[in-house]
PDB file of N, CA and C in Angstrom:
ATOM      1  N   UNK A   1      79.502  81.840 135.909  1.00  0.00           N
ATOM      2  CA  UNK A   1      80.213  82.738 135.039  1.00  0.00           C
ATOM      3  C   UNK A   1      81.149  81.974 134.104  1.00  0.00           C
ATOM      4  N   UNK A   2      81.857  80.689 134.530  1.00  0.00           N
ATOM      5  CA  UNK A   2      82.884  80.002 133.871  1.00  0.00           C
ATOM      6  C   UNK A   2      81.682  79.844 132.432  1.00  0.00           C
ATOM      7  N   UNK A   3      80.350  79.608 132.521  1.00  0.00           N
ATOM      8  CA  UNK A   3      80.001  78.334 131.493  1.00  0.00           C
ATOM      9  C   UNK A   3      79.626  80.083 130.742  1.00  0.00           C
ATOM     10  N   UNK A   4      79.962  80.557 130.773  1.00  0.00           N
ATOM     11  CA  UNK A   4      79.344  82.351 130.149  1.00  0.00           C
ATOM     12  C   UNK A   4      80.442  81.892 129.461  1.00  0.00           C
ATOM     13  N   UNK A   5      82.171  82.300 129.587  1.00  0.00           N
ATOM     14  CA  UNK A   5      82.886  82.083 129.191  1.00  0.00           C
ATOM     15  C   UNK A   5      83.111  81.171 128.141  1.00  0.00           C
ATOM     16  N   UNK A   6      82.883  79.917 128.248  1.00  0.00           N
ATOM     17  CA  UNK A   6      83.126  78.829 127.409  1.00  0.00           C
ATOM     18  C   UNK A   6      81.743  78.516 126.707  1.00  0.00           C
ATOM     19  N   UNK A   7      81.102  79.127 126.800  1.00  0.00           N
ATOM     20  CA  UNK A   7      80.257  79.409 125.306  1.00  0.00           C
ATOM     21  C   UNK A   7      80.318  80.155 124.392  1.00  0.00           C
ATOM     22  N   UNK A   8      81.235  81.510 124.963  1.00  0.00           N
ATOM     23  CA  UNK A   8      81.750  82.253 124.235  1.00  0.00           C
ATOM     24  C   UNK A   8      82.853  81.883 123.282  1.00  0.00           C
ATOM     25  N   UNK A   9      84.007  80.747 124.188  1.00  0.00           N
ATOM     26  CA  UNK A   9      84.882  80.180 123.620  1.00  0.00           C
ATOM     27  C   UNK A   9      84.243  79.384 122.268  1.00  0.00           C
ATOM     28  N   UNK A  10      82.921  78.559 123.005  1.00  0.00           N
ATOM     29  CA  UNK A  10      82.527  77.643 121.476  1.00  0.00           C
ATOM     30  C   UNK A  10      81.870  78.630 120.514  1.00  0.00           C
ATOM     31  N   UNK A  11      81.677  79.761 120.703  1.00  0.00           N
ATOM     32  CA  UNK A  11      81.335  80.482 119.390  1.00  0.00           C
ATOM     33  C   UNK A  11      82.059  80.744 118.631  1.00  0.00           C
ATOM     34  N   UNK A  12      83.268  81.230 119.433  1.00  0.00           N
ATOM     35  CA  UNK A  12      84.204  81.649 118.171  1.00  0.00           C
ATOM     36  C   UNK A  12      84.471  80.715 117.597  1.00  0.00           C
ATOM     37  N   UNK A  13      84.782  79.681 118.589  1.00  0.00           N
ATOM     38  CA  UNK A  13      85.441  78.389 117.869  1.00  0.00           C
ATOM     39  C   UNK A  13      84.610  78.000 116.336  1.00  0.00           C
ATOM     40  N   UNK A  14      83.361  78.193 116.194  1.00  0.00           N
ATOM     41  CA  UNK A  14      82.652  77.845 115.331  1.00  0.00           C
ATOM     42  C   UNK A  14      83.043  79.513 114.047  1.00  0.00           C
ATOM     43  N   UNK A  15      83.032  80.666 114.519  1.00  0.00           N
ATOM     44  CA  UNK A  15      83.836  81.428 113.854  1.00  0.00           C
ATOM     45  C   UNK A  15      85.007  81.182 113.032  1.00  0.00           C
ATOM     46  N   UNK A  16      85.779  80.492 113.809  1.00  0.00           N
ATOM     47  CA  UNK A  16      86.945  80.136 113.424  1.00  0.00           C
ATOM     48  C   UNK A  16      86.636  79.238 112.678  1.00  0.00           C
ATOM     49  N   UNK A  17      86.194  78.049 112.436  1.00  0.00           N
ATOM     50  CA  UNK A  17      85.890  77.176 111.353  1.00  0.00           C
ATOM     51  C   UNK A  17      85.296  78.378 110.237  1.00  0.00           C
ATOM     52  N   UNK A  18      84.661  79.084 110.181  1.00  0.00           N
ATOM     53  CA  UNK A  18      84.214  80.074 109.367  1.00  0.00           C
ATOM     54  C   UNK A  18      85.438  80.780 108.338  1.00  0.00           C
ATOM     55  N   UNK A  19      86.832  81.402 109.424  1.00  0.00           N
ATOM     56  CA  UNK A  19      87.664  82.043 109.058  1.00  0.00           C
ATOM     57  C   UNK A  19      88.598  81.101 108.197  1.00  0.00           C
ATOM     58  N   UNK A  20      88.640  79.357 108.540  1.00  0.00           N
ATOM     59  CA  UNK A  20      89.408  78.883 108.311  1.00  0.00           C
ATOM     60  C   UNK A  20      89.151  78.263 106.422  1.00  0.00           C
ATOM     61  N   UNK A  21      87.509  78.365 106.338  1.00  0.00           N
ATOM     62  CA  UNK A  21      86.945  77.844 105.315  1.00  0.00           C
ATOM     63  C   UNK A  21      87.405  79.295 104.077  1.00  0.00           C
ATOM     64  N   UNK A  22      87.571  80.378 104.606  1.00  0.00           N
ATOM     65  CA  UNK A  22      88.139  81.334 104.265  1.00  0.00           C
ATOM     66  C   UNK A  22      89.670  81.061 103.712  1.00  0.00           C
ATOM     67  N   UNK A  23      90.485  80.609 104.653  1.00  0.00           N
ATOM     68  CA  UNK A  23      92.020  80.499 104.373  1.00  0.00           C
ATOM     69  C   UNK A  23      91.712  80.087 103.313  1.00  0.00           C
ATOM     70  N   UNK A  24      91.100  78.901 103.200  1.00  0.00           N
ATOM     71  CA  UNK A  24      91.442  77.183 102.692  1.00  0.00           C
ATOM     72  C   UNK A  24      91.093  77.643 101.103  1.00  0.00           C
ATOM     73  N   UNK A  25      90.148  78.438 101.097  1.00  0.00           N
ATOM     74  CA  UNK A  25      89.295  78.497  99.529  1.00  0.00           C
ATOM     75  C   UNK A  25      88.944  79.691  99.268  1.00  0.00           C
ATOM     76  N   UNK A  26      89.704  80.563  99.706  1.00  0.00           N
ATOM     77  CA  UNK A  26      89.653  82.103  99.530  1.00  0.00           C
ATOM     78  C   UNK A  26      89.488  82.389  97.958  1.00  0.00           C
ATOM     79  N   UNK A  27      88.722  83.259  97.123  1.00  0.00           N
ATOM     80  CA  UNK A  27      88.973  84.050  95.942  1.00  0.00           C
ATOM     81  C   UNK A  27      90.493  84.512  95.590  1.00  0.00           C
ATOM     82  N   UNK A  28      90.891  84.956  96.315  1.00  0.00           N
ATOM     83  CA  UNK A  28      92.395  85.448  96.019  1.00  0.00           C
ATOM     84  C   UNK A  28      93.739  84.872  97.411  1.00  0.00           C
ATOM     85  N   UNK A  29      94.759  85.756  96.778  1.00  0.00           N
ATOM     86  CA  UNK A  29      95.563  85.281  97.664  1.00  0.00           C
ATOM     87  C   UNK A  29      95.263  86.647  98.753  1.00  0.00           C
ATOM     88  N   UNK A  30      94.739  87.901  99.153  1.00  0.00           N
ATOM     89  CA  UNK A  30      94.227  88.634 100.114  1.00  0.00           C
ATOM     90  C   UNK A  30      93.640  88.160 101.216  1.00  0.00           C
ATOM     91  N   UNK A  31      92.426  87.456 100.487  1.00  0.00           N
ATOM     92  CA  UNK A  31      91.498  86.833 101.581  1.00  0.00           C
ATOM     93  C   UNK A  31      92.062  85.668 102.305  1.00  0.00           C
ATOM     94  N   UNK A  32      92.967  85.035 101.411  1.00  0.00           N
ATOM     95  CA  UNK A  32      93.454  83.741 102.506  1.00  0.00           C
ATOM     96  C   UNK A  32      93.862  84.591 103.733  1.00  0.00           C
ATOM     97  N   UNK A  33      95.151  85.506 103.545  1.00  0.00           N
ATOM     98  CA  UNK A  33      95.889  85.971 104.302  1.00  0.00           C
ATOM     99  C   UNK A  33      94.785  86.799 105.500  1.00  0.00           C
ATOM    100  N   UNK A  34      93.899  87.550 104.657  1.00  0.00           N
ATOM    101  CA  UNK A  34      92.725  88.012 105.440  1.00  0.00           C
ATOM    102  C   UNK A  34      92.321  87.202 106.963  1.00  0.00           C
ATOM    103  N   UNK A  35      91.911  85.552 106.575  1.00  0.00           N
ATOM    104  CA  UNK A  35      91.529  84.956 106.697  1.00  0.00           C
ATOM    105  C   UNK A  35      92.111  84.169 108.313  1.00  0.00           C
ATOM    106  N   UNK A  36      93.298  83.668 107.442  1.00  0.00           N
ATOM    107  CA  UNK A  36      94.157  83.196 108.616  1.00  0.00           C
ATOM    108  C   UNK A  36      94.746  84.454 109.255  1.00  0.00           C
ATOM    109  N   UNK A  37      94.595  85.972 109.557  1.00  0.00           N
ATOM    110  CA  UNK A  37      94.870  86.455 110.357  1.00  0.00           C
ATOM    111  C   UNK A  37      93.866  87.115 111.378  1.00  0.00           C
ATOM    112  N   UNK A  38      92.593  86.952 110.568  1.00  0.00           N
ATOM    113  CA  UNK A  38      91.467  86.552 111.501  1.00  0.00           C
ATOM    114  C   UNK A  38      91.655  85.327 112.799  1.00  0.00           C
ATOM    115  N   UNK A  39      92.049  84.094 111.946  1.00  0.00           N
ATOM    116  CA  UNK A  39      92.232  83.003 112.869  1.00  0.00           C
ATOM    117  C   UNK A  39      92.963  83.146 114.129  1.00  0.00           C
ATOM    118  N   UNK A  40      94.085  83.811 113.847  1.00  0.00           N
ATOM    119  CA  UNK A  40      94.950  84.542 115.085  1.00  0.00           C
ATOM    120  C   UNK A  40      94.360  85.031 116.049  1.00  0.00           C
ATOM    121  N   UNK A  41      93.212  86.361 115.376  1.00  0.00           N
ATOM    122  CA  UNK A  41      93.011  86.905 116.508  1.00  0.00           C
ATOM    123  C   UNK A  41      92.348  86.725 117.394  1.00  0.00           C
ATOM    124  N   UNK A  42      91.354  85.589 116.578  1.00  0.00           N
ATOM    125  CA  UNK A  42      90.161  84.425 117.300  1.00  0.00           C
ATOM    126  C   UNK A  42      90.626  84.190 118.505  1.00  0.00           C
ATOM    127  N   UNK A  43      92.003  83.491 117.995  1.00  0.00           N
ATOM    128  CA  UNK A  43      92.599  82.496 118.853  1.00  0.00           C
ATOM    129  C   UNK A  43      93.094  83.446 119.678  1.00  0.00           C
ATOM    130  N   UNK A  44      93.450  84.520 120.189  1.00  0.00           N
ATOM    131  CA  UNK A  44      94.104  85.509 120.983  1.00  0.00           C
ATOM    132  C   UNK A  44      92.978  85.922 121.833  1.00  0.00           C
ATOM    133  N   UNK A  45      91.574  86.038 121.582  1.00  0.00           N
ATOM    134  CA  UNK A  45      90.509  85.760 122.301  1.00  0.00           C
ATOM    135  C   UNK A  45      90.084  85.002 122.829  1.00  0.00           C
ATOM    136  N   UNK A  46      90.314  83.935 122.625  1.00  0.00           N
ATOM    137  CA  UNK A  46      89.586  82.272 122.981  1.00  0.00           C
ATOM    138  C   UNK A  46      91.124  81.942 124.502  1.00  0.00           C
ATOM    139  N   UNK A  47      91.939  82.353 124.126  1.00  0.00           N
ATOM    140  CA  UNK A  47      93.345  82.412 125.338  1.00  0.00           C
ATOM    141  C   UNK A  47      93.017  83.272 126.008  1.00  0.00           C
ATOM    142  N   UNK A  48      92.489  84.638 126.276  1.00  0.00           N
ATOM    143  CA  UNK A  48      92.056  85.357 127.167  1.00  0.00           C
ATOM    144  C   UNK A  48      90.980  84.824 127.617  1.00  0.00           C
ATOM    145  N   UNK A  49      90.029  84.057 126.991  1.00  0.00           N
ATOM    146  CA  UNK A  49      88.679  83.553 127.463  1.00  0.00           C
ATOM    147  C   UNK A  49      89.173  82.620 128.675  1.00  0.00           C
ATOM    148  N   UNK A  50      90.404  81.756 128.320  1.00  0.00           N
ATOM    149  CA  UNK A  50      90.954  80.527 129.021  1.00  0.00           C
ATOM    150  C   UNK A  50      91.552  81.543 130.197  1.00  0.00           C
ATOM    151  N   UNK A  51      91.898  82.276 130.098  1.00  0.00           N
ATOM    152  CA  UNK A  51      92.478  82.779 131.509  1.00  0.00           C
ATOM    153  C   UNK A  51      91.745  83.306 132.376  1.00  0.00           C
ATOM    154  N   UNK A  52      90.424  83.711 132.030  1.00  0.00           N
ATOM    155  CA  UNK A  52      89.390  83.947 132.836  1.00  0.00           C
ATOM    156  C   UNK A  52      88.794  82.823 133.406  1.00  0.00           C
ATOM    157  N   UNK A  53      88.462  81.639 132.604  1.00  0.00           N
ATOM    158  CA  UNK A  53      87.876  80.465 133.138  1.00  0.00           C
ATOM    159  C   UNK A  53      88.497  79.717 134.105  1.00  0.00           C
ATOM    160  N   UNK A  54      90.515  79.696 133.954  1.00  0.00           N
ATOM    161  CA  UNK A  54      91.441  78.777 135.078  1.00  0.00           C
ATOM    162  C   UNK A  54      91.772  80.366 136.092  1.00  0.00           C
ATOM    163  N   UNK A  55      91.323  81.312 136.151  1.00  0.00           N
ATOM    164  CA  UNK A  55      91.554  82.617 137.023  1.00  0.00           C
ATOM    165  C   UNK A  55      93.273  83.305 137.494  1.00  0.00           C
ATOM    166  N   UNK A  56      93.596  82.741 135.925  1.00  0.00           N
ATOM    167  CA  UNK A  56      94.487  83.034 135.908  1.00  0.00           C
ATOM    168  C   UNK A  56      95.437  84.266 134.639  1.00  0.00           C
ATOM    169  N   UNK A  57      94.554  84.786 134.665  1.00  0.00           N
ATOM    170  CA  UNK A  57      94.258  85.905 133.645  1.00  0.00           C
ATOM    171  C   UNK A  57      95.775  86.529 133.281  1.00  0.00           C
ATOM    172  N   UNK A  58      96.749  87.200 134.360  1.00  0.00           N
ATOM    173  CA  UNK A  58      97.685  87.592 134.429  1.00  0.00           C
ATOM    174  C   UNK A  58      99.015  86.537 133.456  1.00  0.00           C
ATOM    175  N   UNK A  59      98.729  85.255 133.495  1.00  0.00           N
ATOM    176  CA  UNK A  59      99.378  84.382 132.755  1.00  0.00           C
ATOM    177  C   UNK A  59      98.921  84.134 131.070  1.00  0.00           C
ATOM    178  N   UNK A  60      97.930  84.516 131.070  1.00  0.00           N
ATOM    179  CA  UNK A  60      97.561  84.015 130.037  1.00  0.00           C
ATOM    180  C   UNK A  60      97.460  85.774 128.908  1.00  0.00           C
ATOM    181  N   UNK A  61      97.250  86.704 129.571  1.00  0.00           N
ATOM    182  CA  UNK A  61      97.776  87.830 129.055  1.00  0.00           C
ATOM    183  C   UNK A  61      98.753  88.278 128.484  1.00  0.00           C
ATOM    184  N   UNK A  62     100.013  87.199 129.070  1.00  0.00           N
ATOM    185  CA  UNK A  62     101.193  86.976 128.575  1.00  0.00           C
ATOM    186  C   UNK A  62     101.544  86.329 127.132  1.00  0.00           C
ATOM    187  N   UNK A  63     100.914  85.020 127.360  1.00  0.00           N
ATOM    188  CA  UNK A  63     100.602  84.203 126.103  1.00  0.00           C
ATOM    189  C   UNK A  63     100.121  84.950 125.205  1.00  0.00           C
ATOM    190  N   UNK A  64      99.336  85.632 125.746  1.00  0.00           N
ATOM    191  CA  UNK A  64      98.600  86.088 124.368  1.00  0.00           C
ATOM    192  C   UNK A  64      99.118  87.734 123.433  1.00  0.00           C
ATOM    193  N   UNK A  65      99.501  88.381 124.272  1.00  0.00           N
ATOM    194  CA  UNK A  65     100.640  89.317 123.666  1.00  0.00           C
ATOM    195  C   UNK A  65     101.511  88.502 122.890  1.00  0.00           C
ATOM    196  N   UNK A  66     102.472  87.884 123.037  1.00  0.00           N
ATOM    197  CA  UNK A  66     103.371  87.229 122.315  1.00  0.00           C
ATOM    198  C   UNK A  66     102.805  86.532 121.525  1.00  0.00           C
ATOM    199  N   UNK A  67     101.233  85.880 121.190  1.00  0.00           N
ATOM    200  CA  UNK A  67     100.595  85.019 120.120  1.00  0.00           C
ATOM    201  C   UNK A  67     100.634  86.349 119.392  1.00  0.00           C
ATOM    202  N   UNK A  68      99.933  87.302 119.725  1.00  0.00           N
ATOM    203  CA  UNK A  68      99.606  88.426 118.504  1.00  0.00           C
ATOM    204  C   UNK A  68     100.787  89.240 117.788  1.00  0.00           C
ATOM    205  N   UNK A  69     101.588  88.816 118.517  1.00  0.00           N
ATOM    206  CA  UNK A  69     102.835  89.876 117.788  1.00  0.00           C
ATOM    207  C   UNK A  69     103.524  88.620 117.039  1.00  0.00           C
ATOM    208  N   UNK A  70     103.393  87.381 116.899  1.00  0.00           N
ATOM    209  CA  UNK A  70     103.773  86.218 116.083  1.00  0.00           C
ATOM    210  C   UNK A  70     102.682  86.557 114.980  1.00  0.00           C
ATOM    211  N   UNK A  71     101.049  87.108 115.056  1.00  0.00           N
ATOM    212  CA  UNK A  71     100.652  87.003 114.530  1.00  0.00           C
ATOM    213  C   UNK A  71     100.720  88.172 113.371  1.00  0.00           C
ATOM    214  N   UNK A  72     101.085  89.283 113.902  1.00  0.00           N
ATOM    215  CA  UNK A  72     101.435  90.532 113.514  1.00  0.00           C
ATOM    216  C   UNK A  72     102.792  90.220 112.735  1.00  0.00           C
ATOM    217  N   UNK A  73     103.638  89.482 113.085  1.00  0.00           N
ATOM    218  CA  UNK A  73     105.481  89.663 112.290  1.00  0.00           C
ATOM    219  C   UNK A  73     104.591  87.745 111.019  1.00  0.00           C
ATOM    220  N   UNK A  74     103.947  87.473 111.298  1.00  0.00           N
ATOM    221  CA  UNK A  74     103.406  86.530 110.905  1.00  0.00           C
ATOM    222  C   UNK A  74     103.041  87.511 108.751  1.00  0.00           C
ATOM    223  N   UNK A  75     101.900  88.194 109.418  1.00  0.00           N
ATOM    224  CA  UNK A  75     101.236  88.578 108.380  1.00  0.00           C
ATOM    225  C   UNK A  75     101.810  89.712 107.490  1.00  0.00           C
ATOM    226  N   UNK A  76     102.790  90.735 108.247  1.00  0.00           N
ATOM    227  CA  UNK A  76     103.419  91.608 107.662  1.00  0.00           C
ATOM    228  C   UNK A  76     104.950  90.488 106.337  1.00  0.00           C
ATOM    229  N   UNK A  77     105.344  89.412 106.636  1.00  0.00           N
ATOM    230  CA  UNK A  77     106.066  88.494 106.456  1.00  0.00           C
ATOM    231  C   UNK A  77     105.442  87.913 105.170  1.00  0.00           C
ATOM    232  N   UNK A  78     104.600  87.320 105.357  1.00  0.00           N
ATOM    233  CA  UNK A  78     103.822  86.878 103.816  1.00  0.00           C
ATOM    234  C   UNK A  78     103.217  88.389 103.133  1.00  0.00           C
ATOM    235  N   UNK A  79     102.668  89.549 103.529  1.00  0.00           N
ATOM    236  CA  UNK A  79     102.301  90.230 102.504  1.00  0.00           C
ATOM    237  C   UNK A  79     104.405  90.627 101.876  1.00  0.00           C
ATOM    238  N   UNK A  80     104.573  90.609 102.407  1.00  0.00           N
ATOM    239  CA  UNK A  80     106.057  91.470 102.062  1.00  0.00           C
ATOM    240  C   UNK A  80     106.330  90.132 101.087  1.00  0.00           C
ATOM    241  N   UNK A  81     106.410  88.961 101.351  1.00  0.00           N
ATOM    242  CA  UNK A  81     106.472  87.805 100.065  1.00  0.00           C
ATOM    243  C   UNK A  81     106.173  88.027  99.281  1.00  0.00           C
ATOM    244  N   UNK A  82     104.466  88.140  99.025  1.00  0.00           N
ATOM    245  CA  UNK A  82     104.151  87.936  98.127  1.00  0.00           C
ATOM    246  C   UNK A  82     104.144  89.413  97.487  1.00  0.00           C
ATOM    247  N   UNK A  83     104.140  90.390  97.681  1.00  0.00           N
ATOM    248  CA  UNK A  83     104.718  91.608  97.121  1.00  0.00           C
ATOM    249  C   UNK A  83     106.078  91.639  96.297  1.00  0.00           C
ATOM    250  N   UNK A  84     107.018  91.006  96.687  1.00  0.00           N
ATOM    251  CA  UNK A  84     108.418  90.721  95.828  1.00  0.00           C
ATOM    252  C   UNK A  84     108.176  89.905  95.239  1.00  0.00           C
ATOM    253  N   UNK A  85     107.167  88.486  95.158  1.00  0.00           N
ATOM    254  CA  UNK A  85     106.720  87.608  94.295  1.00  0.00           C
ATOM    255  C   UNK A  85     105.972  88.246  93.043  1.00  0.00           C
ATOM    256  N   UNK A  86     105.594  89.757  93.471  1.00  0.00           N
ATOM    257  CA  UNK A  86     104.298  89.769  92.137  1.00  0.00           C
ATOM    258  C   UNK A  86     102.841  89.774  92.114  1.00  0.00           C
ATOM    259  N   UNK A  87     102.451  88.981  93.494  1.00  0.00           N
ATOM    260  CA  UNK A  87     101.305  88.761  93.797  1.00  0.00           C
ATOM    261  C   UNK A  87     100.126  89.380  94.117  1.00  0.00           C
ATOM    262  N   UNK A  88     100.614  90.692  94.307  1.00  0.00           N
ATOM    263  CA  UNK A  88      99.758  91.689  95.264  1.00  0.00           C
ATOM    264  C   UNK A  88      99.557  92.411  94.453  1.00  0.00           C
ATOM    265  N   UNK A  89      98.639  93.207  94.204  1.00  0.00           N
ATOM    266  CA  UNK A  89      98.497  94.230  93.106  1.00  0.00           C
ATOM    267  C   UNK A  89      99.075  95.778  93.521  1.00  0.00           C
TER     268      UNK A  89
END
């Protein structure tokens, strides 16, 4: 079951190179933000994946609430920027 897990992990992971080619060279400034908040949530999956694989799920549930709400005060933070910047339509 672990190697179920961590193939799952290397998919996203390869997702995530996907999301990140996104940040990096996005059409607008939307899609970056799009982009890298995809990456977040990847990564908020790939930490639950890890807590299933060390069976320690209850710890890592933890981590990962607090990644997503960094990722959440994260993205609300730059759209609100770039909205007083002008940027946003």
């Amino acid at each position: 079951m672990n190697s179920f897990f961590l193939f799952q992990g290397m998919g996203l992971f390869a997702l995530v190179l996907l999301c990140l080619y996104r940040g990096a060279f996005g059409p607008g400034v939307l899609n970056r933000i799009a982009g890298i908040c995809a990456i977040g949530t990847k990564t908020l999956v790939v930490l639950l994946l890890m807590g299933f694989i060390y069976d320690r799920v209850e710890m890592f549930v933890d981590i990962s609430m607090v990644y997503a709400f960094l990722n959440f005060i994260g993205t609300i933070t730059a759209a609100k920027y770039l909205e007083r910047k002008g940027e946003l339509p």
